[in-house]
PDB file of N, CA and C in Angstrom:
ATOM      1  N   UNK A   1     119.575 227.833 225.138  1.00  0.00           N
ATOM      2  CA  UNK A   1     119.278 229.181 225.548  1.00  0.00           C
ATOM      3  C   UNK A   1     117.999 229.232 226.373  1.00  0.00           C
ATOM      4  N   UNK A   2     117.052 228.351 225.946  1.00  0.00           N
ATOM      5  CA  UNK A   2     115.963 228.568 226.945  1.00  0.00           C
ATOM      6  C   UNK A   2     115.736 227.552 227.923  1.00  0.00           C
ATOM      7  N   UNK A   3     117.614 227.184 228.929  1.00  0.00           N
ATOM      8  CA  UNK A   3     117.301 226.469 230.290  1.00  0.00           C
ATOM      9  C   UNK A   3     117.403 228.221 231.058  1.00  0.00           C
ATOM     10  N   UNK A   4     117.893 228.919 230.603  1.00  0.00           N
ATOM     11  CA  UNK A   4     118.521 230.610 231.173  1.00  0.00           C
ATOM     12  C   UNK A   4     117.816 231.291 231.014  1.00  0.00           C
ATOM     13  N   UNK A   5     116.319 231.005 230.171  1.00  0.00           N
ATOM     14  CA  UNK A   5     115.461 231.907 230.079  1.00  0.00           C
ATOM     15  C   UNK A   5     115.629 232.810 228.971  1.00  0.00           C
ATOM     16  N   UNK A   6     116.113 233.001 227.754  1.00  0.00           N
ATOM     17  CA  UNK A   6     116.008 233.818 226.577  1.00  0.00           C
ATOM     18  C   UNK A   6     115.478 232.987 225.736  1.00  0.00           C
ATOM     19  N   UNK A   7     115.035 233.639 225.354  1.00  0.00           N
ATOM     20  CA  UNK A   7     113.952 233.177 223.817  1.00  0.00           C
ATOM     21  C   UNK A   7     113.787 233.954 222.805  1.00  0.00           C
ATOM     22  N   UNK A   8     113.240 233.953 221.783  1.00  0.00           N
ATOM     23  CA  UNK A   8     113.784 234.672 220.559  1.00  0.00           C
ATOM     24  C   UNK A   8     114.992 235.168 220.055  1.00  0.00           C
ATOM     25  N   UNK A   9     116.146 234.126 219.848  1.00  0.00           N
ATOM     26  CA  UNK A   9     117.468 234.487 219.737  1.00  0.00           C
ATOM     27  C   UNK A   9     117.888 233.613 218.391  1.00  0.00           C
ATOM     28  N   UNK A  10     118.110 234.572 217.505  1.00  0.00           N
ATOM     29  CA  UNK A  10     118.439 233.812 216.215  1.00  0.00           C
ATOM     30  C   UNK A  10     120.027 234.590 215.813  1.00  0.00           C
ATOM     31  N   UNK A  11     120.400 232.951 215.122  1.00  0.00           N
ATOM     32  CA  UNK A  11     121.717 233.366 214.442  1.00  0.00           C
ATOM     33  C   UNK A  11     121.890 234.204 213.136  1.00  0.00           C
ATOM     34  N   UNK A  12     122.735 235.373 212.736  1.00  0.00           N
ATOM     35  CA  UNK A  12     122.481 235.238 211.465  1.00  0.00           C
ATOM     36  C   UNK A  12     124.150 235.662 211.254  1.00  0.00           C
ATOM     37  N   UNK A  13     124.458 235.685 210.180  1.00  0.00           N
ATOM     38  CA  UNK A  13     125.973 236.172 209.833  1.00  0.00           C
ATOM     39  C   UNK A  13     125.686 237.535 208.419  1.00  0.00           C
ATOM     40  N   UNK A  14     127.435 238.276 208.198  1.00  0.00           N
ATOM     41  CA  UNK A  14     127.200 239.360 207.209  1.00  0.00           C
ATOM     42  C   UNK A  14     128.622 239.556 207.618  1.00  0.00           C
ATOM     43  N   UNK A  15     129.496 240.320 206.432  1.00  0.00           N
ATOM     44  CA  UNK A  15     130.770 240.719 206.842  1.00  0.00           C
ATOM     45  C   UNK A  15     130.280 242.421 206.508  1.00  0.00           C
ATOM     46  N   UNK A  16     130.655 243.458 207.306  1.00  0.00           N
ATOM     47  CA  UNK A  16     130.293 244.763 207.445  1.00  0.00           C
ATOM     48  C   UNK A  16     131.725 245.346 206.548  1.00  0.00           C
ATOM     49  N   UNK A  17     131.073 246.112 205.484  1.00  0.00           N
ATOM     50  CA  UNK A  17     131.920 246.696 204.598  1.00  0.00           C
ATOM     51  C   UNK A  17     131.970 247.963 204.917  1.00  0.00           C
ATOM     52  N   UNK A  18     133.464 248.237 205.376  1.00  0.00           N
ATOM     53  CA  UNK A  18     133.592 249.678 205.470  1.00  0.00           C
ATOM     54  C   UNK A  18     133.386 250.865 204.783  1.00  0.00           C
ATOM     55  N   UNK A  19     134.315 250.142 203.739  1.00  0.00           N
ATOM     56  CA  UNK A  19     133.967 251.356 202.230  1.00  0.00           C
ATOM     57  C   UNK A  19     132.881 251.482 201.748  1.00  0.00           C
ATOM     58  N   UNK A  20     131.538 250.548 202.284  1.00  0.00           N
ATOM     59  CA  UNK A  20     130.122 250.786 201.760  1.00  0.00           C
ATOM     60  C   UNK A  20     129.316 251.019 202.427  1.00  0.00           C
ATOM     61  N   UNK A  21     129.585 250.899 203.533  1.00  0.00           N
ATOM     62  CA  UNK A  21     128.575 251.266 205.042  1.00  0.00           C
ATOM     63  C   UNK A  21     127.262 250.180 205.198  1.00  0.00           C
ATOM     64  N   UNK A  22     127.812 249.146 204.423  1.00  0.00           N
ATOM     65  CA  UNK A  22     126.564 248.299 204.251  1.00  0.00           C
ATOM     66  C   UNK A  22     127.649 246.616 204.824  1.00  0.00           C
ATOM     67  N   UNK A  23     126.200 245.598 205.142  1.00  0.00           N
ATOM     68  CA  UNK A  23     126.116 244.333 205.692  1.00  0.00           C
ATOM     69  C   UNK A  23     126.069 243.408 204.310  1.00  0.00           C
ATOM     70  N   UNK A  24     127.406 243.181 203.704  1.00  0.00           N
ATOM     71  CA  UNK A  24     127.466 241.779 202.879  1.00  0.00           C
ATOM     72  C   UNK A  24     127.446 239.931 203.302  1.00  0.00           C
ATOM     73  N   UNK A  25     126.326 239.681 202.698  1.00  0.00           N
ATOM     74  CA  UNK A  25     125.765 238.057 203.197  1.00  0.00           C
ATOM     75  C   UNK A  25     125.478 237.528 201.858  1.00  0.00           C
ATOM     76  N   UNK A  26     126.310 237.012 200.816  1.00  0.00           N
ATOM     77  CA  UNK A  26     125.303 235.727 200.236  1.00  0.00           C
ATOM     78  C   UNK A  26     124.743 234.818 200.385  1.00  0.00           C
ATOM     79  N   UNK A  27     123.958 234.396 199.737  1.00  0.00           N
ATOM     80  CA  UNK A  27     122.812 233.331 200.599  1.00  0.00           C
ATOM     81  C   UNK A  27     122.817 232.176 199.138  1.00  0.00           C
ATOM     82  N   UNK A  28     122.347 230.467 199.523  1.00  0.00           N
ATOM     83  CA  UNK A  28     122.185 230.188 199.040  1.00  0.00           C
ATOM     84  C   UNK A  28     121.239 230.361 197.718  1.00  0.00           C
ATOM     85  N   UNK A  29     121.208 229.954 196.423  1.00  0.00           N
ATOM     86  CA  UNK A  29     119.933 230.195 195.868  1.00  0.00           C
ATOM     87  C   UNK A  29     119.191 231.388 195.660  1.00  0.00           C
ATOM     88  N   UNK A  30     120.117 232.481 195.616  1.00  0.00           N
ATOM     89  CA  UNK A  30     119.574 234.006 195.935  1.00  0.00           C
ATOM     90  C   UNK A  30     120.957 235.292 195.471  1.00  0.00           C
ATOM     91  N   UNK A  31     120.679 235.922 194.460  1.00  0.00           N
ATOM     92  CA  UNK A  31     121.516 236.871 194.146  1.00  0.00           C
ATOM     93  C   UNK A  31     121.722 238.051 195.205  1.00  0.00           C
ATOM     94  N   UNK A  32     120.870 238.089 196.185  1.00  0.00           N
ATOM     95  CA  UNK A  32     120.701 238.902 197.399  1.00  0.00           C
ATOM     96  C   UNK A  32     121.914 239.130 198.515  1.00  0.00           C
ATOM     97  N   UNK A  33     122.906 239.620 198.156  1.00  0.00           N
ATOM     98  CA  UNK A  33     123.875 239.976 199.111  1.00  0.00           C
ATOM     99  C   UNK A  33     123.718 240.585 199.915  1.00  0.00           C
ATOM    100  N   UNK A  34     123.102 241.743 200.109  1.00  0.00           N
ATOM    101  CA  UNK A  34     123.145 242.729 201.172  1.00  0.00           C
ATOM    102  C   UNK A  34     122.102 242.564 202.698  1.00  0.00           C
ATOM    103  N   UNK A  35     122.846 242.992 203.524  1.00  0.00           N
ATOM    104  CA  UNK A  35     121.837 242.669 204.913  1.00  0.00           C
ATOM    105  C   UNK A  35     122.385 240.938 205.486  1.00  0.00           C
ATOM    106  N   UNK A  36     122.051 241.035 206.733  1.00  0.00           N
ATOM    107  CA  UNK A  36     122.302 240.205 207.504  1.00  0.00           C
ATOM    108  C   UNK A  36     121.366 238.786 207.075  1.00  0.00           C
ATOM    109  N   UNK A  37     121.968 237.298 206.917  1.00  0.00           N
ATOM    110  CA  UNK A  37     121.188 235.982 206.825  1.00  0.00           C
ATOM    111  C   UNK A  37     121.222 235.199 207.853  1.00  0.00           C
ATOM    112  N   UNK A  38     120.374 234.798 207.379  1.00  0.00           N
ATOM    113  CA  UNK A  38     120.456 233.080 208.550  1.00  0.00           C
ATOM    114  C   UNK A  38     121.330 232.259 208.045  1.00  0.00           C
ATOM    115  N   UNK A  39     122.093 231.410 208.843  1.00  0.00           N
ATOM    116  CA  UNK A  39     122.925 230.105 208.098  1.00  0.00           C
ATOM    117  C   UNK A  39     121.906 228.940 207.652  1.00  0.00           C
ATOM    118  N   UNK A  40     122.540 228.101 207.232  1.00  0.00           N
ATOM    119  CA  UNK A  40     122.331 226.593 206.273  1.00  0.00           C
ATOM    120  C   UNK A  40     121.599 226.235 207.295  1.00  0.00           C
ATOM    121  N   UNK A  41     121.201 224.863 207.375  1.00  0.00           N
ATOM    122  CA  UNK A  41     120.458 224.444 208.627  1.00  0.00           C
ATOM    123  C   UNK A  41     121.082 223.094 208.599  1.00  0.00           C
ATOM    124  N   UNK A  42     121.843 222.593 207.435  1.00  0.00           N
ATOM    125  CA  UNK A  42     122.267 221.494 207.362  1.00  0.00           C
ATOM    126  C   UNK A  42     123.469 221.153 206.232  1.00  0.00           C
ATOM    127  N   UNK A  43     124.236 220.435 206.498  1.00  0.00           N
ATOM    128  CA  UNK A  43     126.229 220.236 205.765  1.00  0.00           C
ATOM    129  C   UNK A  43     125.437 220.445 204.277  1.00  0.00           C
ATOM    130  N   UNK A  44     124.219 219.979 203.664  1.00  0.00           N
ATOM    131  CA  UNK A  44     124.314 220.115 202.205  1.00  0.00           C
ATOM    132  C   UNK A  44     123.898 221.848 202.004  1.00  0.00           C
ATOM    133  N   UNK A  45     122.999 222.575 202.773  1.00  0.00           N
ATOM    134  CA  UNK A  45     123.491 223.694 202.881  1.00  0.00           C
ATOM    135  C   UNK A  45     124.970 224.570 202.734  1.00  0.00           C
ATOM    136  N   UNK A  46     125.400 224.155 203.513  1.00  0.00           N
ATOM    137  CA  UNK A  46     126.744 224.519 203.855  1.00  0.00           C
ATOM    138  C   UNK A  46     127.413 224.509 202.718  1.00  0.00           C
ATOM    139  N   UNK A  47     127.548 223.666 202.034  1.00  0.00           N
ATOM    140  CA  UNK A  47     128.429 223.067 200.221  1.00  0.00           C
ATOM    141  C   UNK A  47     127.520 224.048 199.832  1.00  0.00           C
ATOM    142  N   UNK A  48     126.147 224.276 199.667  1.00  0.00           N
ATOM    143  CA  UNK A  48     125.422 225.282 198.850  1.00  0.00           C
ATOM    144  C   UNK A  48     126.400 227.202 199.334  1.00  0.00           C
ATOM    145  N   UNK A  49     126.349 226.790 200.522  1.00  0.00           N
ATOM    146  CA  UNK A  49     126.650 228.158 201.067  1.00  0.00           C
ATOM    147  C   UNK A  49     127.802 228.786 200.107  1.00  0.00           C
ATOM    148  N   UNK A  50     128.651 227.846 200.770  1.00  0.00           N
ATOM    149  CA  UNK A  50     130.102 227.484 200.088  1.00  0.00           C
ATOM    150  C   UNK A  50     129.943 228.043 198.734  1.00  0.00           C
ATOM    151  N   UNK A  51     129.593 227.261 197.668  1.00  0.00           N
ATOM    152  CA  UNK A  51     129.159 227.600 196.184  1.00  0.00           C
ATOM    153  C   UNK A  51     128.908 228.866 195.734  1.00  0.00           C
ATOM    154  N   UNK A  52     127.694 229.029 196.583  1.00  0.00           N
ATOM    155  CA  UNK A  52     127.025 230.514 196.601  1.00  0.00           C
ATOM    156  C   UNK A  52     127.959 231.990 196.655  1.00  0.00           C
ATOM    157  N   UNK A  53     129.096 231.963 198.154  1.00  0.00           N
ATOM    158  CA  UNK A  53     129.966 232.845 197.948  1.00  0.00           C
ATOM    159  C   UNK A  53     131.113 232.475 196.921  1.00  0.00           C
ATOM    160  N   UNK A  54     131.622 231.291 196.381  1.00  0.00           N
ATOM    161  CA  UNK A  54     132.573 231.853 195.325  1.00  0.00           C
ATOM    162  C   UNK A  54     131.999 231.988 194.259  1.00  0.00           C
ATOM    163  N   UNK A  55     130.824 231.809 194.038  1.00  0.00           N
ATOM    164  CA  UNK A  55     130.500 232.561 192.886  1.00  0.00           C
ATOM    165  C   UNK A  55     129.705 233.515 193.068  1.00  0.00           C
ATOM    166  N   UNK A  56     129.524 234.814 194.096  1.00  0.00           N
ATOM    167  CA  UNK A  56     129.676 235.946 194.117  1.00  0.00           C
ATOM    168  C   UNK A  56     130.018 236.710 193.167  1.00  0.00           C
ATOM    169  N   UNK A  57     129.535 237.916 193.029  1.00  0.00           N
ATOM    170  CA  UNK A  57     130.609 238.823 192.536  1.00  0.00           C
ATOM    171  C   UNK A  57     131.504 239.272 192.774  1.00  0.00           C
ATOM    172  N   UNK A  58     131.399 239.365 193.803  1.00  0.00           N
ATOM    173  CA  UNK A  58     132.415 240.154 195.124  1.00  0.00           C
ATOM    174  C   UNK A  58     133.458 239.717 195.682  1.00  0.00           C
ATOM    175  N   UNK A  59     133.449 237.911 195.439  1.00  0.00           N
ATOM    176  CA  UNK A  59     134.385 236.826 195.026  1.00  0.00           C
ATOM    177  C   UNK A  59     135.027 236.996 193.726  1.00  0.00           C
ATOM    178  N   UNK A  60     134.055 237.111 193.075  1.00  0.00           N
ATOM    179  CA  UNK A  60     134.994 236.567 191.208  1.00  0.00           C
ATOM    180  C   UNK A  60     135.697 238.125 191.204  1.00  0.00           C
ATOM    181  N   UNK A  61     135.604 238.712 191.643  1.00  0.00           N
ATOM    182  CA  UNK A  61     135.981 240.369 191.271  1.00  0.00           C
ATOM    183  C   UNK A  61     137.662 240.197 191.952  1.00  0.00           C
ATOM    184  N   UNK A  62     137.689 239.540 193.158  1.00  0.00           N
ATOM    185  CA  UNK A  62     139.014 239.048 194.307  1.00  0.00           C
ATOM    186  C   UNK A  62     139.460 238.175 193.260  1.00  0.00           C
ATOM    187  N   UNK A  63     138.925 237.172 193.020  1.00  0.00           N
ATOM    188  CA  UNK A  63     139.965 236.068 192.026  1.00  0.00           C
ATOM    189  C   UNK A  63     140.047 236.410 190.705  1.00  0.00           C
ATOM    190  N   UNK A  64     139.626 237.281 189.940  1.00  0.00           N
ATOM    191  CA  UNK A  64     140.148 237.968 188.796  1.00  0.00           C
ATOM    192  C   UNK A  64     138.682 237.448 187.439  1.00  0.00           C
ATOM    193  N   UNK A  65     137.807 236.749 188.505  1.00  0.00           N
ATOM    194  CA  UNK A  65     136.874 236.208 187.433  1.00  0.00           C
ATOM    195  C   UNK A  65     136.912 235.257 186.820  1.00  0.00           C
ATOM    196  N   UNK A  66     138.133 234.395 187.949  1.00  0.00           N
ATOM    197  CA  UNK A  66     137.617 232.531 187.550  1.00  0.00           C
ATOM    198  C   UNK A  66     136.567 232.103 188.113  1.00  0.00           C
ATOM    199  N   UNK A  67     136.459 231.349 187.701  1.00  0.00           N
ATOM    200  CA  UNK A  67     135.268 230.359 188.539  1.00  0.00           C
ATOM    201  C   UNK A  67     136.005 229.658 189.460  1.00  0.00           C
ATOM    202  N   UNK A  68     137.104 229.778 190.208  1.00  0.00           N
ATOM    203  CA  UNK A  68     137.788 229.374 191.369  1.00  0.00           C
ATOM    204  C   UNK A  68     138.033 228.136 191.281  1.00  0.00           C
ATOM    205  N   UNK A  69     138.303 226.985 190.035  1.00  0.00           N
ATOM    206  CA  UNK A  69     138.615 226.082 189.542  1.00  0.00           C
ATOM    207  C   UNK A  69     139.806 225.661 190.327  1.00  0.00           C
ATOM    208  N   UNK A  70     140.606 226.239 190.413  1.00  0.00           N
ATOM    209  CA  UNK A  70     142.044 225.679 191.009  1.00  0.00           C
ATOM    210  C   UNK A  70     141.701 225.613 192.263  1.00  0.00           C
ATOM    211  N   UNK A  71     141.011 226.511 192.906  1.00  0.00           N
ATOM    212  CA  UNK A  71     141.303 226.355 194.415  1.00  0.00           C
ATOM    213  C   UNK A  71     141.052 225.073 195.124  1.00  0.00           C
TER     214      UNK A  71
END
């Protein structure tokens, strides 16, 4: 981004919930769902990431409150 000249440009992700008018993001290491995050910075991140949303609430509430064992 900065051979084009922008600078200060960061990634972040959130899925936008209609029925709540709010920005859902779990984050590694953090009960903090709401509002927009930064991603992992690296693959063992990523497995953390991973982890982090199925055991959500907002996950276990979709799978009935397994711990997503089978999947």
């Amino acid at each position: 981004m900065s051979e084009i000249g922008v600078g200060g440009v960061a990634v972040v992700y959130g899925a936008y919930l209609l029925s709540e008018r709010s920005v859902w993001a779990p984050r590694c290491g953090s009960d903090t769902v709401t509002g927009l995050a930064t991603p992992p910075a690296d693959g063992r991140g990523f497995v953390e990431f991973g982890d982090a949303v199925l055991q959500s609430q907002r996950i276990q509430v979709i799978f009935g409150g397994s711990r997503c064992g089978g999947l």
